[in-house]
Each structure stands twice: as C-alpha cells, then as structure tokens.
C-alpha atoms as a PDB file:
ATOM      1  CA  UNK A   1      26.258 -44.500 -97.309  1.00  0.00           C
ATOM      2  CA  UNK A   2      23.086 -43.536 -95.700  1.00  0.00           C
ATOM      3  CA  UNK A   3      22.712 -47.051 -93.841  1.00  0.00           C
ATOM      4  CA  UNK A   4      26.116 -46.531 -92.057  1.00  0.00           C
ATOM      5  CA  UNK A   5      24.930 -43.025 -90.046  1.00  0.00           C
ATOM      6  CA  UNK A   6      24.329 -43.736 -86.814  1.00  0.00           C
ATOM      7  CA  UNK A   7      22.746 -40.306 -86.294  1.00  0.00           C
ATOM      8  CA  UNK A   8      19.855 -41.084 -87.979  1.00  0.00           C
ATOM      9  CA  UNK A   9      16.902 -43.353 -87.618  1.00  0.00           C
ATOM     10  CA  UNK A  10      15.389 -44.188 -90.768  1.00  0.00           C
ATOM     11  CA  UNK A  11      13.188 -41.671 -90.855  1.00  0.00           C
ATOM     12  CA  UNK A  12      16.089 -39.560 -90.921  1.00  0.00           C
ATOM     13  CA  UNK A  13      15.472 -37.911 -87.846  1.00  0.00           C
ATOM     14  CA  UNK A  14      18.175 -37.287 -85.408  1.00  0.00           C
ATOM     15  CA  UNK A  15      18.549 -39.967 -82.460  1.00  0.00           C
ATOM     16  CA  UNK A  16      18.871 -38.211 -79.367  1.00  0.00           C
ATOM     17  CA  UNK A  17      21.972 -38.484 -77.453  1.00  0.00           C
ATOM     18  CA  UNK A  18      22.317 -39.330 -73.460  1.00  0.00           C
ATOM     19  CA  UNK A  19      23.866 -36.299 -73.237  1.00  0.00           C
ATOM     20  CA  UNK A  20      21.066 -34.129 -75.169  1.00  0.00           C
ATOM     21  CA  UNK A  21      18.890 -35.848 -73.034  1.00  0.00           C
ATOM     22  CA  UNK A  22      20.708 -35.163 -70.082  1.00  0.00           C
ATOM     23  CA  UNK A  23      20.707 -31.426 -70.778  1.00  0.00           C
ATOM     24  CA  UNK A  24      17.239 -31.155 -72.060  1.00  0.00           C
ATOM     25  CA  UNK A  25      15.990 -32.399 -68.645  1.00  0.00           C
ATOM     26  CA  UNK A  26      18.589 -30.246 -66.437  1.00  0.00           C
ATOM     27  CA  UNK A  27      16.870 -26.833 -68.381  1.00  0.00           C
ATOM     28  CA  UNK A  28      13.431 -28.287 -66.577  1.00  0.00           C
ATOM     29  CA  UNK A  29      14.567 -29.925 -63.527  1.00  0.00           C
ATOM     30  CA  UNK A  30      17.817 -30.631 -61.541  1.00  0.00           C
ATOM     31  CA  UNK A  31      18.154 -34.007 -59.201  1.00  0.00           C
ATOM     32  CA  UNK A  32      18.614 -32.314 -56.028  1.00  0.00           C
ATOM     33  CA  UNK A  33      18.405 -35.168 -53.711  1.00  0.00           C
ATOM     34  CA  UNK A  34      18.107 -39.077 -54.146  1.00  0.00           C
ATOM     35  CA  UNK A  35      15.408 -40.530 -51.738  1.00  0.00           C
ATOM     36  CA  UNK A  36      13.935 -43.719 -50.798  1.00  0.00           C
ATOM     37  CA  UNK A  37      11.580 -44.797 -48.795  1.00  0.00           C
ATOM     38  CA  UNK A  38      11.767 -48.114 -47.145  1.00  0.00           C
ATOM     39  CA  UNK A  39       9.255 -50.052 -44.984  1.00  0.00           C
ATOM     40  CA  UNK A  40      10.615 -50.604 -41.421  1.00  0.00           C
ATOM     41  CA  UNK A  41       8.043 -53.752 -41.112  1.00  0.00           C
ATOM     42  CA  UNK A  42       8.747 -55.539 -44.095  1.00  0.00           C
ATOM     43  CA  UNK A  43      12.468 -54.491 -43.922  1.00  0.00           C
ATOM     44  CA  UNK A  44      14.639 -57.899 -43.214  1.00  0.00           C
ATOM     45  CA  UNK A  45      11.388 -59.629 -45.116  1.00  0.00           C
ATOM     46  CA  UNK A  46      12.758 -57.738 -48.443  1.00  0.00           C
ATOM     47  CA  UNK A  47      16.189 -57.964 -47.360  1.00  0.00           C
ATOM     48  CA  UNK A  48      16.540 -61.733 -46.711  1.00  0.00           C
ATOM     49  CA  UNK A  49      14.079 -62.392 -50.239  1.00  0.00           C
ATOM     50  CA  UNK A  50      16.108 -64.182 -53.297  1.00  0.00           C
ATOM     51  CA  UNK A  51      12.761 -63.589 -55.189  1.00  0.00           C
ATOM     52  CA  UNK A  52      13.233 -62.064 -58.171  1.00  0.00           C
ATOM     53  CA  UNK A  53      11.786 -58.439 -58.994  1.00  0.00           C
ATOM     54  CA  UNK A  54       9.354 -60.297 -61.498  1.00  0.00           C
ATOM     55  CA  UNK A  55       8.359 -63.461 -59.589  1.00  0.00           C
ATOM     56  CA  UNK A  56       7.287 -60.908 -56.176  1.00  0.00           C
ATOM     57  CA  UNK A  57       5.092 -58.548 -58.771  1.00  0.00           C
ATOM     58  CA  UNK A  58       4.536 -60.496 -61.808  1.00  0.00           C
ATOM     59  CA  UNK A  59       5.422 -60.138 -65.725  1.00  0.00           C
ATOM     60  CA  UNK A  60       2.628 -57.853 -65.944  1.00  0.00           C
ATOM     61  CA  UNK A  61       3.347 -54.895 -63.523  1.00  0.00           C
ATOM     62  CA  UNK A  62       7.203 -55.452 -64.060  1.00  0.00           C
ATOM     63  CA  UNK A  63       9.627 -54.904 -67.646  1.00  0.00           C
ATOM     64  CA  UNK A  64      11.326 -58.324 -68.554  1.00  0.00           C
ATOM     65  CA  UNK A  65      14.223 -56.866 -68.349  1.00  0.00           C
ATOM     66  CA  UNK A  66      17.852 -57.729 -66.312  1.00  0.00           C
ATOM     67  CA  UNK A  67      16.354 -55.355 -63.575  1.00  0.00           C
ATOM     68  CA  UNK A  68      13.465 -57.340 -63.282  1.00  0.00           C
ATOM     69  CA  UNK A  69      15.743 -60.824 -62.734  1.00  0.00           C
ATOM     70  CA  UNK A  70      17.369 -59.144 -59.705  1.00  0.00           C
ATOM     71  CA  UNK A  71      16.620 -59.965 -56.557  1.00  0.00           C
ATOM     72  CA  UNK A  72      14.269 -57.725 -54.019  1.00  0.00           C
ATOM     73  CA  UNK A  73      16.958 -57.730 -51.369  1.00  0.00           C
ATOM     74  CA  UNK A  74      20.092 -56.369 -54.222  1.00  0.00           C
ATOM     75  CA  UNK A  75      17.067 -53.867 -55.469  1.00  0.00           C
ATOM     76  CA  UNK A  76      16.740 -52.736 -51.433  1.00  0.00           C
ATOM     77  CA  UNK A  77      20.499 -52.585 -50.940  1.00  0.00           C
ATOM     78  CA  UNK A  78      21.050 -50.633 -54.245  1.00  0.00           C
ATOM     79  CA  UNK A  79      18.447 -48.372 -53.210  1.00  0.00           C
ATOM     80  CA  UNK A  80      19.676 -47.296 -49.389  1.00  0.00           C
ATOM     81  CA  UNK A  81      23.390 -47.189 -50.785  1.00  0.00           C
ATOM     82  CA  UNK A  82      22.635 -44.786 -53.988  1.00  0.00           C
ATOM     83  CA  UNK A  83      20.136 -42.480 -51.365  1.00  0.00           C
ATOM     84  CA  UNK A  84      20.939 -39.087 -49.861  1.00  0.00           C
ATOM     85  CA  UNK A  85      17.973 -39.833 -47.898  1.00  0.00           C
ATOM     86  CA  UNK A  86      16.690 -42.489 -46.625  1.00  0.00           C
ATOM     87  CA  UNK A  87      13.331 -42.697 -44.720  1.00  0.00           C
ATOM     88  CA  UNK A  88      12.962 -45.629 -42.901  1.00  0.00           C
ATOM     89  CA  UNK A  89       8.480 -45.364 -42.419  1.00  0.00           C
ATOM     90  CA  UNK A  90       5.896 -47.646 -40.768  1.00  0.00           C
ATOM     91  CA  UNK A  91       7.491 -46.662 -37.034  1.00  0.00           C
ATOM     92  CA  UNK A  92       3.629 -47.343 -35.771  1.00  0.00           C
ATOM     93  CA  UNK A  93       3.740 -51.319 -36.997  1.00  0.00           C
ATOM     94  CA  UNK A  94       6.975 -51.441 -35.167  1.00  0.00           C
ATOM     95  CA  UNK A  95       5.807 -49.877 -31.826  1.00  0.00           C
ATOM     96  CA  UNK A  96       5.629 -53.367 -29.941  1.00  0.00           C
ATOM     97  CA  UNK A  97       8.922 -53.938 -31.436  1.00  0.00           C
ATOM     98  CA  UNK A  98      11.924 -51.289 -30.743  1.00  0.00           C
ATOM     99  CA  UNK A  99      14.340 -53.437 -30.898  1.00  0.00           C
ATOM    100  CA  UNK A 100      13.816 -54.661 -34.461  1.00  0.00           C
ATOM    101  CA  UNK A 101      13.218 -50.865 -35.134  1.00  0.00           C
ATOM    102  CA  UNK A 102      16.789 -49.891 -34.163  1.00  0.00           C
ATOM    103  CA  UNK A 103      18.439 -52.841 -36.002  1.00  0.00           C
ATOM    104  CA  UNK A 104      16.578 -51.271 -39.288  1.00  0.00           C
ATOM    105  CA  UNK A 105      18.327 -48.193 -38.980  1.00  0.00           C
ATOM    106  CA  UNK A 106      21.449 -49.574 -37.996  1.00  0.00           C
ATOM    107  CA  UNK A 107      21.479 -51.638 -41.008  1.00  0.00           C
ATOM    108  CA  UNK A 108      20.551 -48.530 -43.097  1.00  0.00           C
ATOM    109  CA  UNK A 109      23.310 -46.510 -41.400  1.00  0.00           C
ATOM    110  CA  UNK A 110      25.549 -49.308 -41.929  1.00  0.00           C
ATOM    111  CA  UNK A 111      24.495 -49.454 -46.178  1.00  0.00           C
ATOM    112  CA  UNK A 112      24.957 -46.000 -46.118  1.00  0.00           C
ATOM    113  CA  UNK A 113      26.515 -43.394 -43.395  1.00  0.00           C
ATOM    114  CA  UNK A 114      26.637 -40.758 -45.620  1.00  0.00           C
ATOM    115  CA  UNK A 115      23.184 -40.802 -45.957  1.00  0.00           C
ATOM    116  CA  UNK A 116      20.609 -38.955 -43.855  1.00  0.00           C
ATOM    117  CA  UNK A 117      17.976 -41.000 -42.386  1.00  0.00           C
ATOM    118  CA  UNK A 118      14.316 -39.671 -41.386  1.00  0.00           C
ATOM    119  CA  UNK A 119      12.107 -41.874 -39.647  1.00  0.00           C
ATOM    120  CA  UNK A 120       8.288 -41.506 -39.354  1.00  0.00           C
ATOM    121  CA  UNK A 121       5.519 -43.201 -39.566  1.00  0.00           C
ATOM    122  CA  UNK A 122       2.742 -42.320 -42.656  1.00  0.00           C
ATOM    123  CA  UNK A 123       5.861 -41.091 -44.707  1.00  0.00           C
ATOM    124  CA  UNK A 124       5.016 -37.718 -43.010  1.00  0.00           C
ATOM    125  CA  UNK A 125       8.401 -35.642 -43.255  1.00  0.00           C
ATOM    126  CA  UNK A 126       8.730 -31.821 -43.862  1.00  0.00           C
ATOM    127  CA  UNK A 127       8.971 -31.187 -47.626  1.00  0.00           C
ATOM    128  CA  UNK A 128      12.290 -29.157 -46.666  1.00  0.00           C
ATOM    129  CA  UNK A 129      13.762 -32.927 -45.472  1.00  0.00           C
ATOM    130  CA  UNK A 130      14.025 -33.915 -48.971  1.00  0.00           C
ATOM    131  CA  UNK A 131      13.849 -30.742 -51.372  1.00  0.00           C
ATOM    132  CA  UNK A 132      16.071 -28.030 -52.354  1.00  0.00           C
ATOM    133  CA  UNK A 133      19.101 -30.155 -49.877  1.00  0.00           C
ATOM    134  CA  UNK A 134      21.538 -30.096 -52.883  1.00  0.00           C
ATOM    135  CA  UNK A 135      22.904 -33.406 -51.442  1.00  0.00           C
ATOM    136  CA  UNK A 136      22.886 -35.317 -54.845  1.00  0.00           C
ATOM    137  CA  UNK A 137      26.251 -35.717 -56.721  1.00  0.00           C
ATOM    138  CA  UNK A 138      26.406 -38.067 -59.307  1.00  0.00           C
ATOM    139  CA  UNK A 139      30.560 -38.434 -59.477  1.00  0.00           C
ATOM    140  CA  UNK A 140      29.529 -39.268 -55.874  1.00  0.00           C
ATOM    141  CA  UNK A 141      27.100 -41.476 -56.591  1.00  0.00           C
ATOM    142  CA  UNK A 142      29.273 -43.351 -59.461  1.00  0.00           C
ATOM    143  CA  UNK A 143      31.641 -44.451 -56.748  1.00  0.00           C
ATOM    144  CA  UNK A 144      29.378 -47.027 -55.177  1.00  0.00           C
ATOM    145  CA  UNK A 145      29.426 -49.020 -52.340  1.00  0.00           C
ATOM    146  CA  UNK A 146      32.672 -49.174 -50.926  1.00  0.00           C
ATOM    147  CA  UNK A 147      32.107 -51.596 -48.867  1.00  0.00           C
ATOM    148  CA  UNK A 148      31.072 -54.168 -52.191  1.00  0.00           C
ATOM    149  CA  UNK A 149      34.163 -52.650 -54.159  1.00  0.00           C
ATOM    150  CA  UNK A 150      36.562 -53.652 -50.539  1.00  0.00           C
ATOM    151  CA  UNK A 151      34.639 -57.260 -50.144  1.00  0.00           C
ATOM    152  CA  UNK A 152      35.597 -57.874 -53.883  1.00  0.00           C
ATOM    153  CA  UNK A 153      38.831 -56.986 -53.373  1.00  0.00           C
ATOM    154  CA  UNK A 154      39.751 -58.992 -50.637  1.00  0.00           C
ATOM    155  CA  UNK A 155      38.323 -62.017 -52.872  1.00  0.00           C
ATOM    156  CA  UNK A 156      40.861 -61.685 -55.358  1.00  0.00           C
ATOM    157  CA  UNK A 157      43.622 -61.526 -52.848  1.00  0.00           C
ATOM    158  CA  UNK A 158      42.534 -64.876 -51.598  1.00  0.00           C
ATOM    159  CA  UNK A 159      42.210 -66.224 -55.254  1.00  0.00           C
ATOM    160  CA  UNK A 160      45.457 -65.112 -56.371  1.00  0.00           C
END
C-alpha cells in the first residue's frame, strides 16, 4: 500500500533522510569549530532574564516553536557550554568596570573549561582563532554539561 511508505511524500519523491542530509552538507562544508559570541555588557542582564526567547524579540522575528519558549539565560548557557570558542566582546563598555569583566569570564570558564575563550572588543579576532582549529566533535558535544547531568543526579539521590 502506497499510503503506508514512509519514503515517499505524495508526490512520490523521496524524503530526505538526517543522515543524507548530514552527508550532503559534509561533501560542501565540515563544522570545524562551534563559536559564540557573547556580550560582556549585557552578560548577567541575559543570564539572570526568565524572558522567554519570543517575549525579548517578538512572534515576528522569532519561530513559535519550543526554542522560542526557552528562556534567554538557558539559550546563553546552552550556547557557552556547546562552544569550542567562546568570545566574550564589548571589553571597551566594560573598561570602567574590570571587575565585572573578570567575573564574565570566570563564569564562561566555569560553563565551559574546555572551551577557549577570546576576548576583544568590536568582535575583532584573527580569522585563524576560529577557523580551520578542528576543535568540534560532536560525540563530544552529545555529552553535555556535566555539571547539569551531576546536579541532576544528586537530586535523585535526595528523592530516593
């Protein structure tokens, strides 16, 4: 029966796979490194937000989607913890303000020691910071945030 082949659409054309996708795009580009970019200024702002993703930008600029009903702060944490490389920008709006400058990247370094962090102001890095590293590995990156998986387990020793 026609209507039970999940390998066609019903034009009949073949759906593409994850995986054919996956390869298609690896024969054009490779993920070499995982950046992000986060604003030292505005960084305990984001972090501290329970505004969703949708109420900050609006239904128009943002998908209804379950990514959109997140939070800014879980978007920033998932963000610094999946990274290779994190630059923490805006140094120059934190000049007056060191110490709030080091507690950024001790928060970043505590999200994510593995990760290398670049600060700079203007997002001006050297293009060899963040291309051509070969630091991305997604079996790495499926692990996650240990220290979320350790917090959750220590719950469940208390429950039980």
């Amino acid at each position: 029966d026609d209507d039970d082949d999940d390998d066609d659409d019903d034009d009949g054309k073949a759906k593409l796979q994850t995986k054919d996708v996956v390869a298609a795009l690896n024969k054009l580009a490779r993920v070499d490194t995982m950046c992000t970019v986060v604003d030292a200024s505005r960084f305990w702002e984001y972090l501290n937000s329970v505004k969703s993703i949708i109420d900050h930008y609006g239904k128009e600029k943002v998908e209804d989607s379950e990514d959109g009903k997140r939070s800014i702060a879980e978007l920033l944490v998932d963000q610094v913890e999946f990274a290779n490389v994190v630059v923490v920008n805006k140094l120059d709006l934190l000049k007056a303000k060191p110490e709030q400058l080091k507690q950024v990247q001790e928060c970043v370094a505590l999200l994510n020691p593995s990760a290398k962090m670049l600060s700079t102001s203007y997002s001006k890095i050297k293009p060899t910071e963040i291309l051509s590293t070969g630091k991305f590995d997604l079996s790495a990156s499926r692990v996650g945030a240990r220290w979320a998986k350790e917090l959750a387990a220590a719950g469940e020793r208390e429950s039980t």
